[in-house]
PDB file of N, CA and C in Angstrom:
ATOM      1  N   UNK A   1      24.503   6.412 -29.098  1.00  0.00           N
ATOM      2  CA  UNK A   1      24.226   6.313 -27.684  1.00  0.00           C
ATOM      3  C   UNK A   1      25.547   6.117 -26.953  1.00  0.00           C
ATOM      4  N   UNK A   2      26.189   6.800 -25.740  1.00  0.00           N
ATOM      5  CA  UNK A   2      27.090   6.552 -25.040  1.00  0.00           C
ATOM      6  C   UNK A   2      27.408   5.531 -24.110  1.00  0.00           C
ATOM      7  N   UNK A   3      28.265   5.832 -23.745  1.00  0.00           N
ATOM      8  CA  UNK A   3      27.996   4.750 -22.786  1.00  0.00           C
ATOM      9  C   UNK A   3      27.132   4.953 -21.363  1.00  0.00           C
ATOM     10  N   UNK A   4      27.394   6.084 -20.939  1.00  0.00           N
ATOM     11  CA  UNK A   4      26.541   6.826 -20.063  1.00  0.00           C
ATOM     12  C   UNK A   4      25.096   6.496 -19.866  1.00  0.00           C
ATOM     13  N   UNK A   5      24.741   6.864 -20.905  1.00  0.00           N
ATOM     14  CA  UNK A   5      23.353   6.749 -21.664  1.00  0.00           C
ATOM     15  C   UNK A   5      22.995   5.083 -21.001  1.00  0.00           C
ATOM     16  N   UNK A   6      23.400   4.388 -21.492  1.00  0.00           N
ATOM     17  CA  UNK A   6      23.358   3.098 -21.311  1.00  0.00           C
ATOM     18  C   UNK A   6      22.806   2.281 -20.293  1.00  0.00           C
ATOM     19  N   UNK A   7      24.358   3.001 -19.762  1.00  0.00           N
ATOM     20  CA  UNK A   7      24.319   2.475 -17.649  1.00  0.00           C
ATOM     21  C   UNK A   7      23.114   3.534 -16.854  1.00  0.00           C
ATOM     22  N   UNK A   8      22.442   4.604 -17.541  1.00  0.00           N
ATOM     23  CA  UNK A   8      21.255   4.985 -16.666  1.00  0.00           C
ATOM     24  C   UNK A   8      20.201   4.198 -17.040  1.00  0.00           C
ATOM     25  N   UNK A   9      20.159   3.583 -18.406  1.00  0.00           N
ATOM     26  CA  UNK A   9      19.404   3.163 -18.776  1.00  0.00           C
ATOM     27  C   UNK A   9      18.766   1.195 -18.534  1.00  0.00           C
ATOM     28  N   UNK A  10      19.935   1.100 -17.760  1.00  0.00           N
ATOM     29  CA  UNK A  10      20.040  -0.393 -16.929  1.00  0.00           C
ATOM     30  C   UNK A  10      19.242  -0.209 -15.535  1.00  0.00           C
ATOM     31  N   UNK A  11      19.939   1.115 -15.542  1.00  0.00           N
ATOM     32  CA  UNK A  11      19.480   1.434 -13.255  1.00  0.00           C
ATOM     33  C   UNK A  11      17.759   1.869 -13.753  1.00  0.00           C
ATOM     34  N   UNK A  12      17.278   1.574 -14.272  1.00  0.00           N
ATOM     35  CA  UNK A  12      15.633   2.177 -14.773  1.00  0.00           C
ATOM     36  C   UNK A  12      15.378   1.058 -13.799  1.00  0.00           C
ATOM     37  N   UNK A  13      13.961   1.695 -12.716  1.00  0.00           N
ATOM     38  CA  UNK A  13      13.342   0.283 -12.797  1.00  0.00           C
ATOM     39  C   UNK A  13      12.685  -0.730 -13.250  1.00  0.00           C
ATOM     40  N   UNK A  14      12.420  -1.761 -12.730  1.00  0.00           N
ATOM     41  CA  UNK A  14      11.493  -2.538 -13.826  1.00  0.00           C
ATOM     42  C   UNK A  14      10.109  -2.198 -13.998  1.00  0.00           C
ATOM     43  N   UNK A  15       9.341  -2.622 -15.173  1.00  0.00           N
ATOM     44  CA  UNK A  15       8.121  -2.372 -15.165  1.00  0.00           C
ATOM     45  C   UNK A  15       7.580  -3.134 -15.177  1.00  0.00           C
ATOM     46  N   UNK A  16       5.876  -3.081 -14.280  1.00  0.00           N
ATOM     47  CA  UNK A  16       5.421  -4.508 -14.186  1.00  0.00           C
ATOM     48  C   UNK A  16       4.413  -4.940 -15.513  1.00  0.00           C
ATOM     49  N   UNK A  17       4.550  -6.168 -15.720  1.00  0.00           N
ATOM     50  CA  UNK A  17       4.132  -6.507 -16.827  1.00  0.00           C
ATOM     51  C   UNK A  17       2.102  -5.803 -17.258  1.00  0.00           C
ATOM     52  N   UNK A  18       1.657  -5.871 -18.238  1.00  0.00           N
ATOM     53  CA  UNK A  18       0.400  -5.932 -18.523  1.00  0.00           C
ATOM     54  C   UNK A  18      -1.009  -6.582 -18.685  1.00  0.00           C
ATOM     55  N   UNK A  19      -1.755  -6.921 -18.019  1.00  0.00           N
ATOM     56  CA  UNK A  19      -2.800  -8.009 -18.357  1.00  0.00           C
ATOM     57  C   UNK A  19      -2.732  -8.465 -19.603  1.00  0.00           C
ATOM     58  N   UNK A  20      -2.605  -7.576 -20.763  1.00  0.00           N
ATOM     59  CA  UNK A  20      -2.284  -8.422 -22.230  1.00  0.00           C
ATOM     60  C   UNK A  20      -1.304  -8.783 -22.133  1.00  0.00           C
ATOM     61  N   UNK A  21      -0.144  -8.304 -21.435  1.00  0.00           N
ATOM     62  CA  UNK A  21       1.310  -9.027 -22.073  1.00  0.00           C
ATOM     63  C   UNK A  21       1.157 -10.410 -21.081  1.00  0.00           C
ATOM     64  N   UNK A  22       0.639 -10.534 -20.033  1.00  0.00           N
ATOM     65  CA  UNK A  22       0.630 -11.640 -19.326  1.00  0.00           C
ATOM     66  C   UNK A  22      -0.131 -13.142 -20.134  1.00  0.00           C
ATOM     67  N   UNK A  23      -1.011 -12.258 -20.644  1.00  0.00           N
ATOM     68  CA  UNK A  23      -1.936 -13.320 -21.335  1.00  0.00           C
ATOM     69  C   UNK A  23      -0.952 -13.621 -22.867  1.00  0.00           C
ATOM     70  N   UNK A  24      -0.710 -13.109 -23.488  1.00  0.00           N
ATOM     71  CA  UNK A  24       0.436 -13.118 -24.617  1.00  0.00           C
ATOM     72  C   UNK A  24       1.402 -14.559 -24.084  1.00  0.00           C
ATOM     73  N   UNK A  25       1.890 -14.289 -23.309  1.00  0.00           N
ATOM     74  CA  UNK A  25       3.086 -14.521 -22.700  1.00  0.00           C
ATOM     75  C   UNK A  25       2.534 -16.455 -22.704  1.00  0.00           C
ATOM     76  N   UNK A  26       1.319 -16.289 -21.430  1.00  0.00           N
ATOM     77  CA  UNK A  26       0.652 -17.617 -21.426  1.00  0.00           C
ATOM     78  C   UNK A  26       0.439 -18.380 -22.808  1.00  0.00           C
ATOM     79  N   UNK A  27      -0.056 -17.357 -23.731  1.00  0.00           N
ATOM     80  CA  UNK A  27      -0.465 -18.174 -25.288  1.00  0.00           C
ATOM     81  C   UNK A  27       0.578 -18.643 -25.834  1.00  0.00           C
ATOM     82  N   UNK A  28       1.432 -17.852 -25.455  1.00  0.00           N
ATOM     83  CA  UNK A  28       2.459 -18.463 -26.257  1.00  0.00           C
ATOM     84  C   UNK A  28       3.183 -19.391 -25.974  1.00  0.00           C
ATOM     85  N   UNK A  29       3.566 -19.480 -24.432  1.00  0.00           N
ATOM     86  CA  UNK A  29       3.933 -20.895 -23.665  1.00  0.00           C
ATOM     87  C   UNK A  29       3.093 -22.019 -23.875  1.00  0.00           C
ATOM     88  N   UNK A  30       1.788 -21.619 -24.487  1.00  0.00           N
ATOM     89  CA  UNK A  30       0.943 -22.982 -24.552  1.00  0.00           C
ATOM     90  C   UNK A  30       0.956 -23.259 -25.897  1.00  0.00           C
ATOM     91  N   UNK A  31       1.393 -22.654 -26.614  1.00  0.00           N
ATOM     92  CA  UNK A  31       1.142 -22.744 -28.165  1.00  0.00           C
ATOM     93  C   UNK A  31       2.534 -23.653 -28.416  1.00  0.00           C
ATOM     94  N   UNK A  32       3.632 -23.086 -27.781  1.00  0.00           N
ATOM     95  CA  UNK A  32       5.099 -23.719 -27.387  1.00  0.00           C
ATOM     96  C   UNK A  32       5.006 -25.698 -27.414  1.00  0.00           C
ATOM     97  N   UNK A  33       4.751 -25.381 -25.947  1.00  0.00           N
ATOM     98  CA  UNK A  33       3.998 -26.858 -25.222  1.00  0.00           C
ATOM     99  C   UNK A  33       3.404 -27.741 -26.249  1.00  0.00           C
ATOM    100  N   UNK A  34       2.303 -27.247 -26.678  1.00  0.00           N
ATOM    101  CA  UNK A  34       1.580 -28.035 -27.741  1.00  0.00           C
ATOM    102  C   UNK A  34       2.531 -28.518 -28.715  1.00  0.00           C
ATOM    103  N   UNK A  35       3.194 -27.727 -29.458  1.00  0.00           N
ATOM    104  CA  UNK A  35       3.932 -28.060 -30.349  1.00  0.00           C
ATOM    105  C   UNK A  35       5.207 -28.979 -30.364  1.00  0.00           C
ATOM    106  N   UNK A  36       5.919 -28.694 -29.176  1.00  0.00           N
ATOM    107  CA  UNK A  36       7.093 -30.019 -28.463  1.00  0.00           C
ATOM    108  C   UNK A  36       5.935 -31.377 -28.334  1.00  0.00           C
ATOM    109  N   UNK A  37       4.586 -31.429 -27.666  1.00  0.00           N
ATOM    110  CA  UNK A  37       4.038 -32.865 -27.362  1.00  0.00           C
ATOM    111  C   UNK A  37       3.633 -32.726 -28.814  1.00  0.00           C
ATOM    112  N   UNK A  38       3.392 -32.375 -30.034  1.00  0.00           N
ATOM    113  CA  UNK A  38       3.386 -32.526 -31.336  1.00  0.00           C
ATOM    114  C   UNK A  38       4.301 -33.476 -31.773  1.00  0.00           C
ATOM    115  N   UNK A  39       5.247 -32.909 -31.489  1.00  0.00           N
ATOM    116  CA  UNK A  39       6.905 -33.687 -32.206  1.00  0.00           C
ATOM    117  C   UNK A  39       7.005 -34.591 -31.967  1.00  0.00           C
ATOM    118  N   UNK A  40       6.880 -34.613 -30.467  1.00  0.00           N
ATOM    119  CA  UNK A  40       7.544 -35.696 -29.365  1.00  0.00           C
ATOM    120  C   UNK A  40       6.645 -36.927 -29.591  1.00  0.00           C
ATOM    121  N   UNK A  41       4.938 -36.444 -29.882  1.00  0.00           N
ATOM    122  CA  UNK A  41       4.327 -37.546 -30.730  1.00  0.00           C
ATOM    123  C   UNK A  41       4.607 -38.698 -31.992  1.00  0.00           C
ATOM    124  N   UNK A  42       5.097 -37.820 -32.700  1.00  0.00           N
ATOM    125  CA  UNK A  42       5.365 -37.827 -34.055  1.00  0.00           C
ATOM    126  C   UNK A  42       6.678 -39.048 -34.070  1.00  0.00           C
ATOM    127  N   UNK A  43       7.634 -38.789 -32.771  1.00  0.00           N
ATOM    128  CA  UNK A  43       8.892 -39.178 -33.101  1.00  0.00           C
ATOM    129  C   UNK A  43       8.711 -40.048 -32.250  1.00  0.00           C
ATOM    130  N   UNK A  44       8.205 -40.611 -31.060  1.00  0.00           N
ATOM    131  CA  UNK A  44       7.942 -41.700 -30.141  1.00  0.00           C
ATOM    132  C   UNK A  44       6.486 -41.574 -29.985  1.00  0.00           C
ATOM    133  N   UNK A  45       5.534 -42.686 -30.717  1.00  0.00           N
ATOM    134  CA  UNK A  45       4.229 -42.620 -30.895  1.00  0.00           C
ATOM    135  C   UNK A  45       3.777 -43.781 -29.873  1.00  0.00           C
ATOM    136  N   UNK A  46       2.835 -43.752 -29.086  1.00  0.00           N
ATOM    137  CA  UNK A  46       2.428 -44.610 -28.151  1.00  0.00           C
ATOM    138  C   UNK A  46       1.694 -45.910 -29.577  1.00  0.00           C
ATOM    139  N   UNK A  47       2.139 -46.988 -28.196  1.00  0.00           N
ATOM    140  CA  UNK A  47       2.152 -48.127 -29.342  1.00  0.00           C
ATOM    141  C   UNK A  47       1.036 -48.750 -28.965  1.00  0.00           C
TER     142      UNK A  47
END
């Protein structure tokens, strides 16, 4: 690939995301989340 190639390939516009990729996106930020208040449990446990 050139460099050419490249820099047209930056000026693309964006595309807007997908109802699945949106929902993806959410699961996975929550799956995230869960797992830090997992730890954060684990390592400072309410007394």
């Amino acid at each position: 690939m050139s460099e050419n190639d490249l820099r047209e390939e930056l000026k693309a516009p964006v595309e807007p995301l997908l109802p699945i990729e949106r929902k993806l996106i959410g699961w996975s930020l929550g799956l995230v989340l869960l797992a830090l208040l997992a730890i954060l449990n684990h390592f400072l446990p309410v007394s």
